[in-house]
PDB file of N, CA and C in Angstrom:
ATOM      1  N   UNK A   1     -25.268   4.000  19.302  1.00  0.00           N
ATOM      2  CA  UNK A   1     -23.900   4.129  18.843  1.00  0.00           C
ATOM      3  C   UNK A   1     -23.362   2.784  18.350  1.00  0.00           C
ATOM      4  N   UNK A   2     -23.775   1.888  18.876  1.00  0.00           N
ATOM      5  CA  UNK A   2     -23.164   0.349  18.439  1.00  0.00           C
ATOM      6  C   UNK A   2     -23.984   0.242  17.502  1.00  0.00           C
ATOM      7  N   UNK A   3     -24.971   0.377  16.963  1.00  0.00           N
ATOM      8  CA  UNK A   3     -25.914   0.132  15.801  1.00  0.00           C
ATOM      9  C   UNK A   3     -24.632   0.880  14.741  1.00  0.00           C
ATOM     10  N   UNK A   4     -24.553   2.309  14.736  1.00  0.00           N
ATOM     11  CA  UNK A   4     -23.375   2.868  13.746  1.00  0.00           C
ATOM     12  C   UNK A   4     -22.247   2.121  13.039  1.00  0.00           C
ATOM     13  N   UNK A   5     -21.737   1.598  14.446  1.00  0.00           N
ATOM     14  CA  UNK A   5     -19.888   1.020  14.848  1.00  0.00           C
ATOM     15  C   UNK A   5     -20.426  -0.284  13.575  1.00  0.00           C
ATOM     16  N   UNK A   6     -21.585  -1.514  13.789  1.00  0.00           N
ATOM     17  CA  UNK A   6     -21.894  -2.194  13.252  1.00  0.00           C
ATOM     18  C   UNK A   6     -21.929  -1.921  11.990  1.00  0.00           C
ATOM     19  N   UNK A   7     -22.805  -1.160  11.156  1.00  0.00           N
ATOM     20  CA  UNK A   7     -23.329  -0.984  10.125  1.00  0.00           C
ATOM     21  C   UNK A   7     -21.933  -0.154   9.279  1.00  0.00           C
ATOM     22  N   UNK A   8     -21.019   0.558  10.024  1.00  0.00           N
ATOM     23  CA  UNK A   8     -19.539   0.709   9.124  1.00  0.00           C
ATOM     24  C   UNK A   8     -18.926  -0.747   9.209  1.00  0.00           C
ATOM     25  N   UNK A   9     -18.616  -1.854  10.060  1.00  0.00           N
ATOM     26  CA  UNK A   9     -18.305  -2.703  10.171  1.00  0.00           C
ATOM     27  C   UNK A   9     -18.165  -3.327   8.974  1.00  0.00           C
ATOM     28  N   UNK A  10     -20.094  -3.583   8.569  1.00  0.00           N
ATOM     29  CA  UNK A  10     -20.588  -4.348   7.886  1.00  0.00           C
ATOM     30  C   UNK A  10     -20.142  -3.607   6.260  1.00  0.00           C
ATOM     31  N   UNK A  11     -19.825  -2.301   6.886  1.00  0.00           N
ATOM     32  CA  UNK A  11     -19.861  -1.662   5.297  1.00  0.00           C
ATOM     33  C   UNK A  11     -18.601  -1.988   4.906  1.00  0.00           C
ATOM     34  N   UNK A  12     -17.695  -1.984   5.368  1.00  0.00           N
ATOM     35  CA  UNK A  12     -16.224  -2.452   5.141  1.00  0.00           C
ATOM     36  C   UNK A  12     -16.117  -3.670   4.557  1.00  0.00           C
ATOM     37  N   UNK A  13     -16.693  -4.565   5.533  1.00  0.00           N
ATOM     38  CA  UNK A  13     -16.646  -6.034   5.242  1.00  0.00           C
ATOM     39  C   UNK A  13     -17.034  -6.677   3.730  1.00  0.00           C
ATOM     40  N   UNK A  14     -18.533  -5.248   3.688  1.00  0.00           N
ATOM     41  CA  UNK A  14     -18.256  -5.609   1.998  1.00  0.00           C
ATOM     42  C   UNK A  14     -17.682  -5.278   0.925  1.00  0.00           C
ATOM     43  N   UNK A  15     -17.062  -4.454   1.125  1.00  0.00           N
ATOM     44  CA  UNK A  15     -16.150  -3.663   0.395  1.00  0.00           C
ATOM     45  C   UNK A  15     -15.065  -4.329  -0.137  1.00  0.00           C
ATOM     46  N   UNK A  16     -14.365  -5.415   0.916  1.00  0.00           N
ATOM     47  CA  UNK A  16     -13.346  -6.431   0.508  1.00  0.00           C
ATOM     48  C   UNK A  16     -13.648  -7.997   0.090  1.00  0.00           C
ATOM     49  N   UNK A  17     -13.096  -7.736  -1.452  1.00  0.00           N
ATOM     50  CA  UNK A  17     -13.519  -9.054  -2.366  1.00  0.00           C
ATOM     51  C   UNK A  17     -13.259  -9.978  -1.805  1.00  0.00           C
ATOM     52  N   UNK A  18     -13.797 -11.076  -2.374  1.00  0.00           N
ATOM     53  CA  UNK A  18     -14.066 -12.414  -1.840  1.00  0.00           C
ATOM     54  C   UNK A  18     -13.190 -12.952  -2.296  1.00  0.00           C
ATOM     55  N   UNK A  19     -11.673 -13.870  -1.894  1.00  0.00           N
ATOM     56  CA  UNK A  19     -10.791 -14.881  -2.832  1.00  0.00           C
ATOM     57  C   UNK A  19     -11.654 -15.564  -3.423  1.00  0.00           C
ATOM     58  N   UNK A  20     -12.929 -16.156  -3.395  1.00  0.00           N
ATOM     59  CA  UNK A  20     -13.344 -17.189  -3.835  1.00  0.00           C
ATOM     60  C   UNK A  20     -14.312 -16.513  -4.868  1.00  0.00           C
ATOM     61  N   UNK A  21     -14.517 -15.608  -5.023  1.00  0.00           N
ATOM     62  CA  UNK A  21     -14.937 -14.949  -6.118  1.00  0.00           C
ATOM     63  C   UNK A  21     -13.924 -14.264  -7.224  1.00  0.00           C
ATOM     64  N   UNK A  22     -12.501 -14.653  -7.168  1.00  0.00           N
ATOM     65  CA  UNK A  22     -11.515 -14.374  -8.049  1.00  0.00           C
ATOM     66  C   UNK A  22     -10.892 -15.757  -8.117  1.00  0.00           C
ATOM     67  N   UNK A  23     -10.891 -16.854  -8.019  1.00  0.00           N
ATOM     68  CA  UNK A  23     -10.594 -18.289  -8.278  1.00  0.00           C
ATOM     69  C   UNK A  23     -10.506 -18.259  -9.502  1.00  0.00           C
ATOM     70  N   UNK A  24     -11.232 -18.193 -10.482  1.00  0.00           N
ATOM     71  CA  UNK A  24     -11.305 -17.935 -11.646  1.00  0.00           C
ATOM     72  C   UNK A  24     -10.463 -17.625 -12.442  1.00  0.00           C
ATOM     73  N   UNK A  25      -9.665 -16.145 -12.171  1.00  0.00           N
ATOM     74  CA  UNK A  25      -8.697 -15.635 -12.106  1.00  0.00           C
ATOM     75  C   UNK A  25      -7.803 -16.200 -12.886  1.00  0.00           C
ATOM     76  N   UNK A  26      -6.827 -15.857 -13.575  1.00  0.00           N
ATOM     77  CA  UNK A  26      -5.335 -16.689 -13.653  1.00  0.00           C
ATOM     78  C   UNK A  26      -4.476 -15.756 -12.637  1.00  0.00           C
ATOM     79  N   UNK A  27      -4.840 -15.080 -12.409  1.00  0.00           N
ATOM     80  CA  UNK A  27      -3.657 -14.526 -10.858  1.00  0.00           C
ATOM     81  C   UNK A  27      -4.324 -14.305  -9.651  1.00  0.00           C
ATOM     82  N   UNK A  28      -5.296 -14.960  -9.183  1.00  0.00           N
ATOM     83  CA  UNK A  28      -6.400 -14.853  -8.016  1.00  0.00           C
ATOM     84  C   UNK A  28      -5.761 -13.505  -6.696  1.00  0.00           C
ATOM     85  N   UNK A  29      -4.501 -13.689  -6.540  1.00  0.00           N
ATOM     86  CA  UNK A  29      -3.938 -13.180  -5.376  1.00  0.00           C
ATOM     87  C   UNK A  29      -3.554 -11.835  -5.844  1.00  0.00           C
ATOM     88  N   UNK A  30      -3.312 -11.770  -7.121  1.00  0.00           N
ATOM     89  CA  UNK A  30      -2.679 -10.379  -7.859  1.00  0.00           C
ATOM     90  C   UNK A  30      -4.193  -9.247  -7.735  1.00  0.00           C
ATOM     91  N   UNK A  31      -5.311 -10.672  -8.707  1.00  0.00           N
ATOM     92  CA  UNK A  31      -6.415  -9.746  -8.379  1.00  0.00           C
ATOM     93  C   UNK A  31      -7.142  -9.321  -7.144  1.00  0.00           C
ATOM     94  N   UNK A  32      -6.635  -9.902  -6.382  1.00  0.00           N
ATOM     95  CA  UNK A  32      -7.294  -9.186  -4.839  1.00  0.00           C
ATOM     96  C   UNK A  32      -7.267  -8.456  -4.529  1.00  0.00           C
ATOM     97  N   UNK A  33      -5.185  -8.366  -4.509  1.00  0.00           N
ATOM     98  CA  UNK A  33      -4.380  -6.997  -4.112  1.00  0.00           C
ATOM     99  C   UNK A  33      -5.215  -6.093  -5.286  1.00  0.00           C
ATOM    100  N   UNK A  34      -5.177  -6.058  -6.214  1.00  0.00           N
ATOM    101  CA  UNK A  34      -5.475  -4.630  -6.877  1.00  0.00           C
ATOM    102  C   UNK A  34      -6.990  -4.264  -6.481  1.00  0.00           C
ATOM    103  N   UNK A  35      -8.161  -5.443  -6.495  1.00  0.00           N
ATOM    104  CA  UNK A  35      -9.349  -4.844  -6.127  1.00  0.00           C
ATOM    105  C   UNK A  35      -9.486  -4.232  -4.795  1.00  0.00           C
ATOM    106  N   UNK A  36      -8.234  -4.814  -4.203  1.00  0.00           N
ATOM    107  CA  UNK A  36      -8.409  -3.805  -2.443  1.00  0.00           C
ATOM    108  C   UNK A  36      -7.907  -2.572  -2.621  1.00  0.00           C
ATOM    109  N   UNK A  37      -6.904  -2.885  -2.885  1.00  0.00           N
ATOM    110  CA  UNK A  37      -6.144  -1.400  -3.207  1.00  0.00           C
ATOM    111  C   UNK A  37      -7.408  -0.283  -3.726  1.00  0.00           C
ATOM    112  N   UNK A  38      -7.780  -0.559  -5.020  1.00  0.00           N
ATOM    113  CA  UNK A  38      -9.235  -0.043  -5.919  1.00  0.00           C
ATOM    114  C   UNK A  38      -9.740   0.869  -4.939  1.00  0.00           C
ATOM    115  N   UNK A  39     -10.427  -0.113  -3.818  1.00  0.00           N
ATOM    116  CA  UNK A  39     -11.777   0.067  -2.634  1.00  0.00           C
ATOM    117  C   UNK A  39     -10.576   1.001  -1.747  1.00  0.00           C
ATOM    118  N   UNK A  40     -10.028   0.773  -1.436  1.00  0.00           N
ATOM    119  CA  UNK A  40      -9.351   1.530  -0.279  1.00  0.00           C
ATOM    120  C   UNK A  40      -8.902   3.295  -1.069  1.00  0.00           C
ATOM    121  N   UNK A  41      -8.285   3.026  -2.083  1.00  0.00           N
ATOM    122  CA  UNK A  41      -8.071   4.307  -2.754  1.00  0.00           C
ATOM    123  C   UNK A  41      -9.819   5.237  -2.879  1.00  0.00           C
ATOM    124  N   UNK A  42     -10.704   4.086  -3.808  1.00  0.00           N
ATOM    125  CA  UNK A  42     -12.167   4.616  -3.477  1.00  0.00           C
ATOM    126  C   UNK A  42     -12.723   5.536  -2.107  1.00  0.00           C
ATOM    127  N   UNK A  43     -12.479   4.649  -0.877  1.00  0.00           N
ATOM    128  CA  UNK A  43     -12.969   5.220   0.004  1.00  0.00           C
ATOM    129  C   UNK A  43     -12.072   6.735   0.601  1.00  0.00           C
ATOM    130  N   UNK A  44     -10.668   6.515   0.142  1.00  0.00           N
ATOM    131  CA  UNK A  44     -10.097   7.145   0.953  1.00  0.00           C
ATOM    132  C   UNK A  44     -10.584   8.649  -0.037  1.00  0.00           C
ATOM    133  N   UNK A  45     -10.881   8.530  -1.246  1.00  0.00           N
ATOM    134  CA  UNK A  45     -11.135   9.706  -2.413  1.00  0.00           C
ATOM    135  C   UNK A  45     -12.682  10.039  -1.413  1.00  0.00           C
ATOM    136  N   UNK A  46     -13.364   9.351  -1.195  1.00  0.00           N
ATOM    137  CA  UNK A  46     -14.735   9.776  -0.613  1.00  0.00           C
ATOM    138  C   UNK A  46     -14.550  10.891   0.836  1.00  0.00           C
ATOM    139  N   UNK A  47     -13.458   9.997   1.595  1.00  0.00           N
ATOM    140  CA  UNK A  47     -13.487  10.878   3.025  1.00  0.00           C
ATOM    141  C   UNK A  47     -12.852  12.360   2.386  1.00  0.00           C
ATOM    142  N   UNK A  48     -12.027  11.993   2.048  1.00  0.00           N
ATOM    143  CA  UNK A  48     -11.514  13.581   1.584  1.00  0.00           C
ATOM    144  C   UNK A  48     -12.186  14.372   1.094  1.00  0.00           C
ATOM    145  N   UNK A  49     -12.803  13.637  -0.161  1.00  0.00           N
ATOM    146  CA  UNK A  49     -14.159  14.961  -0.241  1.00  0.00           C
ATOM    147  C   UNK A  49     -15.041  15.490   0.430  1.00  0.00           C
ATOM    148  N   UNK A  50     -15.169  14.712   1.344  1.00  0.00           N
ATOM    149  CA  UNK A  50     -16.455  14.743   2.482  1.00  0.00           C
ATOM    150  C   UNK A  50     -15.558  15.723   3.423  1.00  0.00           C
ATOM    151  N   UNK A  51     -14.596  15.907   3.686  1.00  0.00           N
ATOM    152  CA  UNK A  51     -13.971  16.463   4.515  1.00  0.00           C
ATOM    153  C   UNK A  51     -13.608  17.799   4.266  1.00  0.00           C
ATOM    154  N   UNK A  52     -13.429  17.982   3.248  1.00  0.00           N
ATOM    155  CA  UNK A  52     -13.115  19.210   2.066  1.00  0.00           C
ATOM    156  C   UNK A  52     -14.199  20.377   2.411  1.00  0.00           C
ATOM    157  N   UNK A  53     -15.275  19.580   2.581  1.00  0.00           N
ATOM    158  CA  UNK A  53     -16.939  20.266   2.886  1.00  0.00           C
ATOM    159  C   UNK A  53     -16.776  21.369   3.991  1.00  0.00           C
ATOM    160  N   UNK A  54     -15.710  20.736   5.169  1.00  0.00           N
ATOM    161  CA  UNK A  54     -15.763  20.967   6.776  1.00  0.00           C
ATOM    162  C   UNK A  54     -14.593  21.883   7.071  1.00  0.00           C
ATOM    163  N   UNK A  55     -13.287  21.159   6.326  1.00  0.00           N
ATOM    164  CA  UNK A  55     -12.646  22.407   6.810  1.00  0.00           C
ATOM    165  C   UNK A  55     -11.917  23.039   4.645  1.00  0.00           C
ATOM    166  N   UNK A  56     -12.510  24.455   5.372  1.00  0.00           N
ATOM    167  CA  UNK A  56     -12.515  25.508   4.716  1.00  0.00           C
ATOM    168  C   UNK A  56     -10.821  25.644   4.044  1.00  0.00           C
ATOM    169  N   UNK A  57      -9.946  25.509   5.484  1.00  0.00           N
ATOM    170  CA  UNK A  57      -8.672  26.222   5.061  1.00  0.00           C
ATOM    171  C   UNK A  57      -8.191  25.268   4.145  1.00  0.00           C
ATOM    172  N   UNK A  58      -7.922  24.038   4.073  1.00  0.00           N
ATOM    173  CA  UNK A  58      -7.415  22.808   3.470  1.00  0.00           C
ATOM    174  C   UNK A  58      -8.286  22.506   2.224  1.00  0.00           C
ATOM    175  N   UNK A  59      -9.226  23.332   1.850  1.00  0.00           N
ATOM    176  CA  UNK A  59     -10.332  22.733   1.016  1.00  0.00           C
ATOM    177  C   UNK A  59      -9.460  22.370  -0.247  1.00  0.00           C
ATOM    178  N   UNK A  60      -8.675  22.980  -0.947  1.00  0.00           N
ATOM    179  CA  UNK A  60      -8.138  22.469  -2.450  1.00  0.00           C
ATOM    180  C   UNK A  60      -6.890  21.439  -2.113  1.00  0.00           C
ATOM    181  N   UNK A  61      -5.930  21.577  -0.543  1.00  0.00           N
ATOM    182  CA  UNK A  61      -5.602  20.003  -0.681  1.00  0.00           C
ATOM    183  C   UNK A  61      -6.298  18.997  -0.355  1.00  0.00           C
ATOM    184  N   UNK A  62      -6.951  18.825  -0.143  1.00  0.00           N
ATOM    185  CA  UNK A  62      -8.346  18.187   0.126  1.00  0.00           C
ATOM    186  C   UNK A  62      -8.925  17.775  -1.072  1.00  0.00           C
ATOM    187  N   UNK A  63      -9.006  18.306  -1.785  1.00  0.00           N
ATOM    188  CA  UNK A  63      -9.916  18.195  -3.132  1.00  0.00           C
ATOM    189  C   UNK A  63      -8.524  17.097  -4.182  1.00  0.00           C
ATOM    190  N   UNK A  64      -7.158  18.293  -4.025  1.00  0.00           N
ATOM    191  CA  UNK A  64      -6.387  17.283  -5.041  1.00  0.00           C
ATOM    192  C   UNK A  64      -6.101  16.375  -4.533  1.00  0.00           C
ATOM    193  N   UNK A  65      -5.481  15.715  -3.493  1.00  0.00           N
ATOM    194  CA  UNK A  65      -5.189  14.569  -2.685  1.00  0.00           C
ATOM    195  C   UNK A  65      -6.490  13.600  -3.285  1.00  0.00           C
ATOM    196  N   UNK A  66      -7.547  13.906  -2.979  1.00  0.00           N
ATOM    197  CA  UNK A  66      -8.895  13.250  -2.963  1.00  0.00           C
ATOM    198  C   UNK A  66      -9.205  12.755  -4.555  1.00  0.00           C
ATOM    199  N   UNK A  67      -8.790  13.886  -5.573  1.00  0.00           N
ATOM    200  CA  UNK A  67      -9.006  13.899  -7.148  1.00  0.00           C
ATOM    201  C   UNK A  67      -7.779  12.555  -7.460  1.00  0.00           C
ATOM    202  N   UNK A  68      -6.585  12.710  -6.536  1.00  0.00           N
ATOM    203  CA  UNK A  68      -5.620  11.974  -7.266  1.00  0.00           C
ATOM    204  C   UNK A  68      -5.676  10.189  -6.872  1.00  0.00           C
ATOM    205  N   UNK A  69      -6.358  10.242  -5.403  1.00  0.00           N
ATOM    206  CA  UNK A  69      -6.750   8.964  -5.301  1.00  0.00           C
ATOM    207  C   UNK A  69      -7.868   8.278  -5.913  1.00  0.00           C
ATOM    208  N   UNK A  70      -8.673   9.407  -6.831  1.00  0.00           N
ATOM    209  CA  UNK A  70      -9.815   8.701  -7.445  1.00  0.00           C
ATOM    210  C   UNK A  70      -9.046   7.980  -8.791  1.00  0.00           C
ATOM    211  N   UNK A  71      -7.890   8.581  -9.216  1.00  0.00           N
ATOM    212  CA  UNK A  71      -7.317   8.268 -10.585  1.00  0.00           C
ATOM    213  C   UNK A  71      -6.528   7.154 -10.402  1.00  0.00           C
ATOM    214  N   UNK A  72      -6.078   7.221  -8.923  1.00  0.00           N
ATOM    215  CA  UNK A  72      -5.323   6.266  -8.441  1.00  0.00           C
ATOM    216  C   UNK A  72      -6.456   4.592  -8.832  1.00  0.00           C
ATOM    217  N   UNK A  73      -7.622   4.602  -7.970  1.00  0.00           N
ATOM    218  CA  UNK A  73      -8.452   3.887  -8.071  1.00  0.00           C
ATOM    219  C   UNK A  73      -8.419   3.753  -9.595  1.00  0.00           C
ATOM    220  N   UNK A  74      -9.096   4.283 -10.573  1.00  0.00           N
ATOM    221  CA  UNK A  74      -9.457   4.042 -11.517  1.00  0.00           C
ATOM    222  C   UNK A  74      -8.072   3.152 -12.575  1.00  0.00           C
ATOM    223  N   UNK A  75      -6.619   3.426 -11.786  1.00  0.00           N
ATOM    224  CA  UNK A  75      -5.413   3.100 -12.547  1.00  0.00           C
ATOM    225  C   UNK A  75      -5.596   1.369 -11.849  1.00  0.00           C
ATOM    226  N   UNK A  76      -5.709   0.784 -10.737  1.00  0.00           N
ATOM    227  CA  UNK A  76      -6.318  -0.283 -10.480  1.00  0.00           C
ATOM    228  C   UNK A  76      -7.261  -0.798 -11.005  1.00  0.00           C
ATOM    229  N   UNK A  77      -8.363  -0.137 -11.265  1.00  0.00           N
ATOM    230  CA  UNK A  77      -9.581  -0.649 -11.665  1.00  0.00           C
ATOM    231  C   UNK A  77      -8.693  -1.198 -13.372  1.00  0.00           C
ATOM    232  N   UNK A  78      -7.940  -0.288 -13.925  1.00  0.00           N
ATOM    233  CA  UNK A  78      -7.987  -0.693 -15.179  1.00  0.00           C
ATOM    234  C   UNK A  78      -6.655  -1.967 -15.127  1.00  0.00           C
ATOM    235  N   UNK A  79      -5.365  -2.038 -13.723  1.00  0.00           N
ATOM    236  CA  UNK A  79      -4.522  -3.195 -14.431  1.00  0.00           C
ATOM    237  C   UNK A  79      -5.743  -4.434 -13.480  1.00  0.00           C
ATOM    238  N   UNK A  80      -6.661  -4.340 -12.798  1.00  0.00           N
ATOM    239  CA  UNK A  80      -7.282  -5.388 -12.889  1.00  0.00           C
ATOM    240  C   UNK A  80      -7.840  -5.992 -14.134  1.00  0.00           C
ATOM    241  N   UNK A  81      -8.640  -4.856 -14.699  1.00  0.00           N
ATOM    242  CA  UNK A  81      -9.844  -5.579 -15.770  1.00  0.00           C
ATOM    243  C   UNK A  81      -9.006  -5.813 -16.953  1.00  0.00           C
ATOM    244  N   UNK A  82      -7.374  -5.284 -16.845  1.00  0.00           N
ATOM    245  CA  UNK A  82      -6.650  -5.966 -18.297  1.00  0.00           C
ATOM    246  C   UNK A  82      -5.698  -7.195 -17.512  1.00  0.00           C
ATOM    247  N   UNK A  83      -6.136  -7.355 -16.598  1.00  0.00           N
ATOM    248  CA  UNK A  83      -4.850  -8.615 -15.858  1.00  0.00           C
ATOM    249  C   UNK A  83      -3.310  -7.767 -16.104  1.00  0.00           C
ATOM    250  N   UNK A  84      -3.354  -6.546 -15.716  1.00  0.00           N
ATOM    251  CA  UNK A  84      -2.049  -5.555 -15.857  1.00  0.00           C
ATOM    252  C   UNK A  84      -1.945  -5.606 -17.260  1.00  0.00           C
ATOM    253  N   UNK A  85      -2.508  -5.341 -18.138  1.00  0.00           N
ATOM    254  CA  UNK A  85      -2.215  -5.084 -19.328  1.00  0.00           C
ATOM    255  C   UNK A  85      -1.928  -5.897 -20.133  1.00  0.00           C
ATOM    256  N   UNK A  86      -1.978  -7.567 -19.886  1.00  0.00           N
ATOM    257  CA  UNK A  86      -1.765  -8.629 -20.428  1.00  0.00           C
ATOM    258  C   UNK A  86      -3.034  -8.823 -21.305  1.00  0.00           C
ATOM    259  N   UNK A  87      -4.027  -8.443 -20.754  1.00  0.00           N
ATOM    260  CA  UNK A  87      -5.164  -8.626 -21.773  1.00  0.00           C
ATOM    261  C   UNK A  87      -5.819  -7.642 -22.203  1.00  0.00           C
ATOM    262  N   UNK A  88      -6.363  -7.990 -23.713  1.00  0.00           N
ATOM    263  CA  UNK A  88      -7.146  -6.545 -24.782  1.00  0.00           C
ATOM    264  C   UNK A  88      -8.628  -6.660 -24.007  1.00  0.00           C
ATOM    265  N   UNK A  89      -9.239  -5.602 -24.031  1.00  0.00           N
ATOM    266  CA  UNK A  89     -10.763  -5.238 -23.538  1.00  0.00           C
ATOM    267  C   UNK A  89     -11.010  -4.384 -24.678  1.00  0.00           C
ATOM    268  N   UNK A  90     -12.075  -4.424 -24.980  1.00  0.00           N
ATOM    269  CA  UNK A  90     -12.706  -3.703 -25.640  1.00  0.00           C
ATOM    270  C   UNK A  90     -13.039  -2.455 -25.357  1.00  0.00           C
ATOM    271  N   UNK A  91     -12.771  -0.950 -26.212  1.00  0.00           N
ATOM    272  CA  UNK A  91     -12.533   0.275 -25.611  1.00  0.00           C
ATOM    273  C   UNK A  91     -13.967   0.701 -25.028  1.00  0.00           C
ATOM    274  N   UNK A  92     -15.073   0.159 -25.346  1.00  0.00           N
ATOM    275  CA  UNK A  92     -16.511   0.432 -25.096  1.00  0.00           C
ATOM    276  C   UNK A  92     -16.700   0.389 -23.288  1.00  0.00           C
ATOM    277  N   UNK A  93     -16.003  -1.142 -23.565  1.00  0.00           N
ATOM    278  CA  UNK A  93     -16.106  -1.875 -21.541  1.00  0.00           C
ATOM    279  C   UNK A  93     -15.181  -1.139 -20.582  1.00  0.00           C
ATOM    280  N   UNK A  94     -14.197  -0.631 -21.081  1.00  0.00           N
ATOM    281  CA  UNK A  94     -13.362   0.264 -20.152  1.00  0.00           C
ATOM    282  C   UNK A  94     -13.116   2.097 -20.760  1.00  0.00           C
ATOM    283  N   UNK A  95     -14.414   2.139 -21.118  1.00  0.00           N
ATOM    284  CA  UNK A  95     -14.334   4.122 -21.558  1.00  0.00           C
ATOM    285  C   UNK A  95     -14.287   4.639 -20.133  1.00  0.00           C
ATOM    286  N   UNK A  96     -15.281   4.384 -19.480  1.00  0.00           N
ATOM    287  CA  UNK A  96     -15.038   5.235 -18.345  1.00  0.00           C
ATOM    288  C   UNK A  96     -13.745   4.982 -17.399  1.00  0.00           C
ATOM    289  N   UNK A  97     -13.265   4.322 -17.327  1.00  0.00           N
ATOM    290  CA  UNK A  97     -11.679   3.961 -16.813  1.00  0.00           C
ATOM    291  C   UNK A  97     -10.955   4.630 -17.887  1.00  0.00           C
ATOM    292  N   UNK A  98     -10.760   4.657 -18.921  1.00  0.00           N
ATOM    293  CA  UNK A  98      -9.866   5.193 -19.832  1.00  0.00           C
ATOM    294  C   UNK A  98     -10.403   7.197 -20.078  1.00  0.00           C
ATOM    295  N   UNK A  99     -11.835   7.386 -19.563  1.00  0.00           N
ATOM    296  CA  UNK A  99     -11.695   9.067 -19.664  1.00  0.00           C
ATOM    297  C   UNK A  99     -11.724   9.726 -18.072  1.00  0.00           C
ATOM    298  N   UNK A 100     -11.868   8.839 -17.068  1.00  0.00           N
ATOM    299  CA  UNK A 100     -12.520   9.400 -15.673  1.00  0.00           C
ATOM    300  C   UNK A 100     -10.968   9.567 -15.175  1.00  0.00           C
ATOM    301  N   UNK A 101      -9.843   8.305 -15.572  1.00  0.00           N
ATOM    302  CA  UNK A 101      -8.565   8.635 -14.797  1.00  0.00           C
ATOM    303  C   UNK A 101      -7.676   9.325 -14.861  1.00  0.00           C
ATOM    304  N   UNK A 102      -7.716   9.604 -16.517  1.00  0.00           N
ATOM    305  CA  UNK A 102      -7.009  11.198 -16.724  1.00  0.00           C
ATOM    306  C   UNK A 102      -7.336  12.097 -16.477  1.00  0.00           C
ATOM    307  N   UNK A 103      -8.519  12.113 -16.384  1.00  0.00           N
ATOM    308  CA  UNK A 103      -9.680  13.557 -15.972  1.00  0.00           C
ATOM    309  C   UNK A 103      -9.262  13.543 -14.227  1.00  0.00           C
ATOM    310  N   UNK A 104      -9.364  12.855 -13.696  1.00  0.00           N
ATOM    311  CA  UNK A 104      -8.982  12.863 -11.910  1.00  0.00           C
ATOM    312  C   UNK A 104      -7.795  13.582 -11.717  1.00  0.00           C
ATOM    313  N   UNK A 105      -6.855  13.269 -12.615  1.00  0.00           N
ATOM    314  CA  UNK A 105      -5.090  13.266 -12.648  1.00  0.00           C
ATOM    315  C   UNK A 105      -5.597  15.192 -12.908  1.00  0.00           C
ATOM    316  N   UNK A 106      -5.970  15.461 -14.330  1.00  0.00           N
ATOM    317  CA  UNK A 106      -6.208  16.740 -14.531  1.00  0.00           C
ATOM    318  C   UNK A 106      -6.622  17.858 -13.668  1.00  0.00           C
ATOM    319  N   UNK A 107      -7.927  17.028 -12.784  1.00  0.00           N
ATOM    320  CA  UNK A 107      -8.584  18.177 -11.929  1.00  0.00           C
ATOM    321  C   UNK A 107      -7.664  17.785 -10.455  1.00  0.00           C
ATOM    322  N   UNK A 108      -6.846  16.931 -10.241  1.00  0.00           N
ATOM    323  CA  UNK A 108      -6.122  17.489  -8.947  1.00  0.00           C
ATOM    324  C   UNK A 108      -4.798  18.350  -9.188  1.00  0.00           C
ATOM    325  N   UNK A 109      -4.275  18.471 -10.445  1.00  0.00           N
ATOM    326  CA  UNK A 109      -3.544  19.000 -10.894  1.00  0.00           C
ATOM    327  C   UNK A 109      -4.042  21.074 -10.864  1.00  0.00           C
ATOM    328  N   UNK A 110      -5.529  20.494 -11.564  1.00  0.00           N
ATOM    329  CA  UNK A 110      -6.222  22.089 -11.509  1.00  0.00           C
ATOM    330  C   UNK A 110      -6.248  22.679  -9.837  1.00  0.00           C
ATOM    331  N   UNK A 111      -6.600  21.689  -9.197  1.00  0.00           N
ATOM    332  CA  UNK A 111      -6.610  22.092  -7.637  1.00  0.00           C
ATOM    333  C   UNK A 111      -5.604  22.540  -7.044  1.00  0.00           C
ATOM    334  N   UNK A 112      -4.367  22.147  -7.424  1.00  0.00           N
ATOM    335  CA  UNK A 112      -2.459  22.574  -6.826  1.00  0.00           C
ATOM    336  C   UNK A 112      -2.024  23.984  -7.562  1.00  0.00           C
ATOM    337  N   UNK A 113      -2.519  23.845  -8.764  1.00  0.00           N
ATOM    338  CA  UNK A 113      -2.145  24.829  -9.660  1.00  0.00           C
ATOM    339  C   UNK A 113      -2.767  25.825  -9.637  1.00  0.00           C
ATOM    340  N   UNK A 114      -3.770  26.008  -9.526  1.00  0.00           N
ATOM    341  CA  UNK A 114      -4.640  27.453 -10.157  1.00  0.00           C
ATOM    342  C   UNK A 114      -6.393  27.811  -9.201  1.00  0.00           C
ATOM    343  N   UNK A 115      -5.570  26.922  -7.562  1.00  0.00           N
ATOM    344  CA  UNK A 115      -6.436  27.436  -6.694  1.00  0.00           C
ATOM    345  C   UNK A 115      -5.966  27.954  -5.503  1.00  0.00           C
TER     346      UNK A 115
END
């Protein structure tokens, strides 16, 4: 059981960016907050789905809650990689941020609505 407790430990631990790997940065502290936020919205979209599996009655709030934190994530992922919109990216480097987060928004919407 402590082998488990450890190895989520460790999984967490990497999950949260390094300040010293956003130094770089022109907003080092801005980009932290959003890459945690990112990971935390990430994981929290994972348990829910995983959970969705188990209980039956809750399965479609489960699913949209879970769909809307993935879009959530992906709305981080994108004011990180534009420094909040201060900077142009090229539409190639952020397609999947620009088709996966409306698509998340859509299918938890499909989940409230028409299940």
């Amino acid at each position: 059981m402590s082998n488990l407790i450890e190895e989520i430990k460790h999984g967490v631990e990497v999950t949260i960016p390094e300040m010293e790997d956003l130094q770089t940065a022109q907003h080092p502290k801005i980009d932290y907050a959003l890459y945690l936020l990112r990971n935390i919205f990430v994981v929290a979209a994972a348990v829910l789905f995983i959970l969705s599996f188990f209980m039956h009655g809750a399965y479609n709030v489960l699913k949209a809650v879970g769909y809307f934190c993935g879009a959530a994530a992906y709305l981080f992922e994108c004011l990180a990689a534009t420094d909040c919109f201060r900077t142009k990216i090229d539409h190639h480097e952020m397609f999947m941020v620009y088709c996966f987060g409306p698509l998340y928004l859509l299918m938890g919407l499909n989940y409230i609505l028409w299940h």
